[in-house]
PDB file of N, CA and C in Angstrom:
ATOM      1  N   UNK A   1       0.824  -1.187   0.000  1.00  0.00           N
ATOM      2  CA  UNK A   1       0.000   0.000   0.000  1.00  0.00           C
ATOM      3  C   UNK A   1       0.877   1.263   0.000  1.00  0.00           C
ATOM      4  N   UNK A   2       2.005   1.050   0.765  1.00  0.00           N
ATOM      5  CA  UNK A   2       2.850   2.010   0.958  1.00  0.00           C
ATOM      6  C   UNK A   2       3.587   2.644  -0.331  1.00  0.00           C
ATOM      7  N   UNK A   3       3.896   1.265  -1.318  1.00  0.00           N
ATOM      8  CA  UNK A   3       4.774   1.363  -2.466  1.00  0.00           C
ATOM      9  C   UNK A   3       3.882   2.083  -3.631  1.00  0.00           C
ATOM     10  N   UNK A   4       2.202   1.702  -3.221  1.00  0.00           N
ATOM     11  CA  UNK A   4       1.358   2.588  -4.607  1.00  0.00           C
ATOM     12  C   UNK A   4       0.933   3.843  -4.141  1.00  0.00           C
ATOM     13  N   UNK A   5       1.035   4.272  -2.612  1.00  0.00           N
ATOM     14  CA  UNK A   5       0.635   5.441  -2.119  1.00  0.00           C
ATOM     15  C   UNK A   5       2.181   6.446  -2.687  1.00  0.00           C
ATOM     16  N   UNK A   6       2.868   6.194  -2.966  1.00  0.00           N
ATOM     17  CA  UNK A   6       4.336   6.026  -3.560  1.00  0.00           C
ATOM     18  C   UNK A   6       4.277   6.913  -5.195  1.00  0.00           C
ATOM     19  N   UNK A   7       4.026   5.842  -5.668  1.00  0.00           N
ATOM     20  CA  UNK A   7       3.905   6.345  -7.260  1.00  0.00           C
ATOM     21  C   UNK A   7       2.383   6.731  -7.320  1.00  0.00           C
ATOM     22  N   UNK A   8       1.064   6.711  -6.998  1.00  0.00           N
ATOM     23  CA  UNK A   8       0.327   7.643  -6.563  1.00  0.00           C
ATOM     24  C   UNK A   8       0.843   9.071  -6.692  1.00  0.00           C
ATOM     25  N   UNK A   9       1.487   9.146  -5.418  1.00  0.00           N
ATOM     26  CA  UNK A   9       2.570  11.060  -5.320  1.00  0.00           C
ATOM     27  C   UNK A   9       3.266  11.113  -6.188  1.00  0.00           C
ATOM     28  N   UNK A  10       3.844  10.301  -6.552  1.00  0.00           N
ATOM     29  CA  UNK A  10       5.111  11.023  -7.554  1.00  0.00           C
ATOM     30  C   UNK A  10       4.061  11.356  -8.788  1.00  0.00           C
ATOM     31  N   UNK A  11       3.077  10.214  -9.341  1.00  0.00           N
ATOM     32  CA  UNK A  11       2.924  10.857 -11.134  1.00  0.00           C
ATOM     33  C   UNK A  11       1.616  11.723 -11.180  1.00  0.00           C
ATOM     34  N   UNK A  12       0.748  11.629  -9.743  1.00  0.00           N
ATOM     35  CA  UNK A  12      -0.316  12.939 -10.494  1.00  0.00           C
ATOM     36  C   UNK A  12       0.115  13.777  -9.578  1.00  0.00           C
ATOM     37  N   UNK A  13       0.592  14.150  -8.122  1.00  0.00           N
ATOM     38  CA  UNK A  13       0.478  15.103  -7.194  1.00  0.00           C
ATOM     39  C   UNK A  13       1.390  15.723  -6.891  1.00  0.00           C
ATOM     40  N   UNK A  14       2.608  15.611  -7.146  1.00  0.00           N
ATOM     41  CA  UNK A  14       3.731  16.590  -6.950  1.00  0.00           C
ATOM     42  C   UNK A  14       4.615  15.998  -7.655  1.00  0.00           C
ATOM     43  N   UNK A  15       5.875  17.289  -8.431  1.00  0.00           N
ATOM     44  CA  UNK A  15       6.739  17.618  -8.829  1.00  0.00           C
ATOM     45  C   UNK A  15       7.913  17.385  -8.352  1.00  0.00           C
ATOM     46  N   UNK A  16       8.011  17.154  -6.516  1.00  0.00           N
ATOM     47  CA  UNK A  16       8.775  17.827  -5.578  1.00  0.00           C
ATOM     48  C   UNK A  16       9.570  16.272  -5.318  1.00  0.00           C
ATOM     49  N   UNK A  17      10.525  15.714  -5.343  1.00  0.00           N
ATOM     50  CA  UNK A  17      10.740  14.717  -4.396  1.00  0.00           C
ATOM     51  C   UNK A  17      10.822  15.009  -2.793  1.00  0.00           C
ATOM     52  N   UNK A  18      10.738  16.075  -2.530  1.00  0.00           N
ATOM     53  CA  UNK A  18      10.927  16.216  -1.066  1.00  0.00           C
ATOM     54  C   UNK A  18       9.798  16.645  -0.609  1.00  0.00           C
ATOM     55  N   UNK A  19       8.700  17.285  -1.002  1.00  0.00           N
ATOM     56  CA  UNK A  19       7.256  17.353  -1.200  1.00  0.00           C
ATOM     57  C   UNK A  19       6.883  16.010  -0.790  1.00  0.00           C
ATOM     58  N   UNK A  20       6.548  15.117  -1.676  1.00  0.00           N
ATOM     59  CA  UNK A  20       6.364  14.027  -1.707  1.00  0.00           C
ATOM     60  C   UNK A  20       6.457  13.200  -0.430  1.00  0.00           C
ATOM     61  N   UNK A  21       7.818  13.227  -0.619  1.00  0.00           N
ATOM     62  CA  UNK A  21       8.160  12.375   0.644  1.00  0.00           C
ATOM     63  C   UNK A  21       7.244  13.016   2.047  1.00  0.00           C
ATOM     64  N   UNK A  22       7.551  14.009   1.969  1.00  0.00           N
ATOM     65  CA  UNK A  22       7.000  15.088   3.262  1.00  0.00           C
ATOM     66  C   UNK A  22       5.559  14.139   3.356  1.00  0.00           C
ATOM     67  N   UNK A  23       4.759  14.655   2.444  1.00  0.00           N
ATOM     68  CA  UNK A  23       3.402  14.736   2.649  1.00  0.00           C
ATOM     69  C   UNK A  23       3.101  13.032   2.598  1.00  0.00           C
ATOM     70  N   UNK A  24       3.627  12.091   2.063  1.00  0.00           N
ATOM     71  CA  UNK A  24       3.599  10.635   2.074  1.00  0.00           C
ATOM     72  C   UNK A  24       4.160  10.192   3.828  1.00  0.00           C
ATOM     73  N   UNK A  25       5.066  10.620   4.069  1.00  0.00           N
ATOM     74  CA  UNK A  25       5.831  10.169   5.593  1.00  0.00           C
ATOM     75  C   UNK A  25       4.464  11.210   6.440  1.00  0.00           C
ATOM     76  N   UNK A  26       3.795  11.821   6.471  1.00  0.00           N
ATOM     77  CA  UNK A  26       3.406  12.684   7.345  1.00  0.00           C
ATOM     78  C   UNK A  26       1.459  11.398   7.448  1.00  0.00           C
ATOM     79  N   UNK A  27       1.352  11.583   6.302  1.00  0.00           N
ATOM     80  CA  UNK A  27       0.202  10.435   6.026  1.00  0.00           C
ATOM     81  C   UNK A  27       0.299   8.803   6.715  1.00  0.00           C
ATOM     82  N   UNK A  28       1.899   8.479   6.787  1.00  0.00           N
ATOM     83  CA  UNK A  28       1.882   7.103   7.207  1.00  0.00           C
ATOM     84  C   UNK A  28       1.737   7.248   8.504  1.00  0.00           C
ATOM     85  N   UNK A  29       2.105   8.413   9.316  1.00  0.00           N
ATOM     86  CA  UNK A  29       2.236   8.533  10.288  1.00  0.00           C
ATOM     87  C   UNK A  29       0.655   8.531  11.379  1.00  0.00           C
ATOM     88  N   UNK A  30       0.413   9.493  10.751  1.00  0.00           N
ATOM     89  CA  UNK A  30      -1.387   9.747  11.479  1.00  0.00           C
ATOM     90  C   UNK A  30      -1.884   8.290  10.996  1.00  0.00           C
ATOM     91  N   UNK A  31      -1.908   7.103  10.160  1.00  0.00           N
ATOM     92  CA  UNK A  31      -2.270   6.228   9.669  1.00  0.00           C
ATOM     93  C   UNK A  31      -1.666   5.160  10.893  1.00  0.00           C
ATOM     94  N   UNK A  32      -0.935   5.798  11.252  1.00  0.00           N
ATOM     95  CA  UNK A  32       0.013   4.515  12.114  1.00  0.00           C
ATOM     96  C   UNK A  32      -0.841   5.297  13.820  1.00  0.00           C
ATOM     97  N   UNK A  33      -0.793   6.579  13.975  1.00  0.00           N
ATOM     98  CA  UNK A  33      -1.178   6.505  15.437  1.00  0.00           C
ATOM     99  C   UNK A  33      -2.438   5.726  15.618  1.00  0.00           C
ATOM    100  N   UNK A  34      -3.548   6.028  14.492  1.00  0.00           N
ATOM    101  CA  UNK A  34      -5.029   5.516  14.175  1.00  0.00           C
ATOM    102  C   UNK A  34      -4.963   4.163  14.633  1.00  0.00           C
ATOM    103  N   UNK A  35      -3.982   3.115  13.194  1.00  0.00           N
ATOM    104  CA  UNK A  35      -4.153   2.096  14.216  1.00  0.00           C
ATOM    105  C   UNK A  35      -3.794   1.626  15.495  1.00  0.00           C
ATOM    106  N   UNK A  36      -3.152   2.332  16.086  1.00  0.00           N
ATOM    107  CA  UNK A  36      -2.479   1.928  17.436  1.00  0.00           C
ATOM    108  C   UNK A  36      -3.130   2.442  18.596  1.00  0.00           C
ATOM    109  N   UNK A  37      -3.792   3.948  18.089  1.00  0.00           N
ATOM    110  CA  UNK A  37      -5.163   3.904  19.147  1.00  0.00           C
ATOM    111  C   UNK A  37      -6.305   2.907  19.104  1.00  0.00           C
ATOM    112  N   UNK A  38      -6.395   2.187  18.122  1.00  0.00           N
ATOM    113  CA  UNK A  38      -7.984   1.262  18.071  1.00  0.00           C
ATOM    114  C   UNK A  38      -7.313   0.246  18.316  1.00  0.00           C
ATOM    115  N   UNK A  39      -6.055  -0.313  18.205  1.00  0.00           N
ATOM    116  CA  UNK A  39      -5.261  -1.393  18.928  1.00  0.00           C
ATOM    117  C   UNK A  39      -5.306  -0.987  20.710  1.00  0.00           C
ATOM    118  N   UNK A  40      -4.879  -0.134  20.957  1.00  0.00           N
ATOM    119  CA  UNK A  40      -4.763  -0.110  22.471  1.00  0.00           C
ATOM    120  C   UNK A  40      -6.177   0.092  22.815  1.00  0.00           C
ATOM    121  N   UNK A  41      -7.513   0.590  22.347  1.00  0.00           N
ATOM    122  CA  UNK A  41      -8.517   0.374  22.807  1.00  0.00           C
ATOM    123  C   UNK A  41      -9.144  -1.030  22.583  1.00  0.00           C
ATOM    124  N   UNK A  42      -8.831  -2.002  21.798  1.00  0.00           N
ATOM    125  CA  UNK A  42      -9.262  -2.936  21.815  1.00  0.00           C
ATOM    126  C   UNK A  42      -8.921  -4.292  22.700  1.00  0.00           C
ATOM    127  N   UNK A  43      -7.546  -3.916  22.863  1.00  0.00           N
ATOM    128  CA  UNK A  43      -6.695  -4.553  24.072  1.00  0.00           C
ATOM    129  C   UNK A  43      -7.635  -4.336  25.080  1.00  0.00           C
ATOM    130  N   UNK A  44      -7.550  -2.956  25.365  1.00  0.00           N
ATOM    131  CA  UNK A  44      -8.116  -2.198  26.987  1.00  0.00           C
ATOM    132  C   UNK A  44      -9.828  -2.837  26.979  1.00  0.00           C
ATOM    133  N   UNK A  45      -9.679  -3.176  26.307  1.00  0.00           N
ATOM    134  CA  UNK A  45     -12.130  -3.921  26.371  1.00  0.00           C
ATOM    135  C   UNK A  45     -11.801  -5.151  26.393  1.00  0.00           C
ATOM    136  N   UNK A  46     -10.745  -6.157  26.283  1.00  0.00           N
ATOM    137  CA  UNK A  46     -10.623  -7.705  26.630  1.00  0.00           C
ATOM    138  C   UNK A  46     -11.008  -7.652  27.535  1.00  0.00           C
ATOM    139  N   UNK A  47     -10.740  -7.350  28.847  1.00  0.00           N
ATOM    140  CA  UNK A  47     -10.372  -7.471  30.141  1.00  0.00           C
ATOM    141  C   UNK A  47     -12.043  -7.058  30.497  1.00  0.00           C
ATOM    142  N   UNK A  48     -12.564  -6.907  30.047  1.00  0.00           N
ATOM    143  CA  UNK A  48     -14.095  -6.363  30.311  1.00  0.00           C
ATOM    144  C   UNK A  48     -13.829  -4.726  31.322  1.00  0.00           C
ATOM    145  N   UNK A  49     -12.538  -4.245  31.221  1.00  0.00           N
ATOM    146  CA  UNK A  49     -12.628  -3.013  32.332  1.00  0.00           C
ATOM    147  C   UNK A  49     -12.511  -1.972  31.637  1.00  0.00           C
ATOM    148  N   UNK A  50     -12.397  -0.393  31.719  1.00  0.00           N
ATOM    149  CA  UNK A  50     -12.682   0.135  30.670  1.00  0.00           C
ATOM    150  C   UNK A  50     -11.057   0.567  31.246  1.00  0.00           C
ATOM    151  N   UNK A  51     -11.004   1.365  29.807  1.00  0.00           N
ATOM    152  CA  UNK A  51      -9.443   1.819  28.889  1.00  0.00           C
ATOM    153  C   UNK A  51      -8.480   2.200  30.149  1.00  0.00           C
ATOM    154  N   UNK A  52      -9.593   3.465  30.737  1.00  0.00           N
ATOM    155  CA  UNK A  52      -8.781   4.860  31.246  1.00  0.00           C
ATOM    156  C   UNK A  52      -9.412   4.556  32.724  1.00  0.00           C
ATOM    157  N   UNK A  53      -8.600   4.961  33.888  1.00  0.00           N
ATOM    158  CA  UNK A  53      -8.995   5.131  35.345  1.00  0.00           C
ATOM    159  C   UNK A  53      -9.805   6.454  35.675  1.00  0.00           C
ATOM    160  N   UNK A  54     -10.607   6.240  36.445  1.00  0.00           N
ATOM    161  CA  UNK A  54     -10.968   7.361  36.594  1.00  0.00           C
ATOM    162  C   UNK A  54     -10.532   8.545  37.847  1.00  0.00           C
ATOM    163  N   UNK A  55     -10.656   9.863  37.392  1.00  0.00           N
ATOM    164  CA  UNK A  55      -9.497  10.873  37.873  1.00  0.00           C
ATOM    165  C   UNK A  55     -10.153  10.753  39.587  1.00  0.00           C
ATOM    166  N   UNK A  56      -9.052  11.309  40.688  1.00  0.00           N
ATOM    167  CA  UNK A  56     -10.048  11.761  41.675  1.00  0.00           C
ATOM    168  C   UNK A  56     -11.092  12.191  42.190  1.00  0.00           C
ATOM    169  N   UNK A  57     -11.901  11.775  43.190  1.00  0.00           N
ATOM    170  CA  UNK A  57     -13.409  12.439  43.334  1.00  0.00           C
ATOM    171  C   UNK A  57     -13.909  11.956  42.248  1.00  0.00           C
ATOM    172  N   UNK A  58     -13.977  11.315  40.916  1.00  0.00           N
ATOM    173  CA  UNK A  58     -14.859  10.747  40.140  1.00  0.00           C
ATOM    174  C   UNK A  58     -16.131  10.007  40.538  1.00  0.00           C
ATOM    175  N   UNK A  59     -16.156   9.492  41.813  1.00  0.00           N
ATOM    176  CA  UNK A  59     -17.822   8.800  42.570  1.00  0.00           C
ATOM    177  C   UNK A  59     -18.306  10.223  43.249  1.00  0.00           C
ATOM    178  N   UNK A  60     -17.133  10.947  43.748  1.00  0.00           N
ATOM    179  CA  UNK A  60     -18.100  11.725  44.357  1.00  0.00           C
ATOM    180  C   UNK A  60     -19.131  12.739  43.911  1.00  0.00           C
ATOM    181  N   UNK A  61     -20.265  13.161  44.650  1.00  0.00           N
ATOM    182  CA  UNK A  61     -21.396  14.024  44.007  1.00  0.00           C
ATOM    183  C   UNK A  61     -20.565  15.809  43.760  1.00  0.00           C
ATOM    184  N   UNK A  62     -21.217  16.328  42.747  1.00  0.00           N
ATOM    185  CA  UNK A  62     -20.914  17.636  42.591  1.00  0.00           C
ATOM    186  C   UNK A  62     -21.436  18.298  43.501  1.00  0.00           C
ATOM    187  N   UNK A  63     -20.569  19.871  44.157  1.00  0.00           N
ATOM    188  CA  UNK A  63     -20.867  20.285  44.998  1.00  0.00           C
ATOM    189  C   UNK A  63     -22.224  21.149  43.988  1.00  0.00           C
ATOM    190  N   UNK A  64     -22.761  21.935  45.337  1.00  0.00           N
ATOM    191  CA  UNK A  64     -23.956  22.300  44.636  1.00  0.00           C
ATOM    192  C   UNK A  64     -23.642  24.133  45.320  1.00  0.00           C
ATOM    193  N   UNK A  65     -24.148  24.658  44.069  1.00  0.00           N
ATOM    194  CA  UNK A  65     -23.482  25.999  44.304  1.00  0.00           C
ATOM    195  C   UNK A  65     -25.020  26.899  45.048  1.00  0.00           C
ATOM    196  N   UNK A  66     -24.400  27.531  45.844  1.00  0.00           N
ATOM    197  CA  UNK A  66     -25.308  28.568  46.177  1.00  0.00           C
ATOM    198  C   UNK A  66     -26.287  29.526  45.762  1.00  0.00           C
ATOM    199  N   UNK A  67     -27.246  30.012  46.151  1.00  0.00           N
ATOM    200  CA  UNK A  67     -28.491  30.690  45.555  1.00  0.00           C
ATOM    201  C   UNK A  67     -29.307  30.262  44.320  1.00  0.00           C
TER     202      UNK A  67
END
């Protein structure tokens, strides 16, 4: 995918070899955090517990403001 996202850039979208590269390396990248967030959330739901802990005071009730 990598090799046609490749010549893709080079023959209709830029001129630039360093263009190219830029905007191809910048694409694999956000492509790569994506899967590795829906990887670590899918890990984190095996366990039946959820992802993230929850912060301090999270059970407790909101205070309740005056007047």
């Amino acid at each position: 995918m990598i090799v046609a996202a490749t010549d893709f850039n080079f023959s209709y979208l830029s001129n630039s070899t360093e263009i190219g590269l830029l905007a191809e390396g910048g694409l694999i990248l956000v492509a790569a955090g994506i899967a590795a967030d829906r990887l670590r959330r899918r890990i984190g739901r095996r366990d039946g517990q959820p992802n993230e802990e929850p912060g301090p005071g999270a059970g407790a009730p909101a205070p309740s403001l005056p007047g």
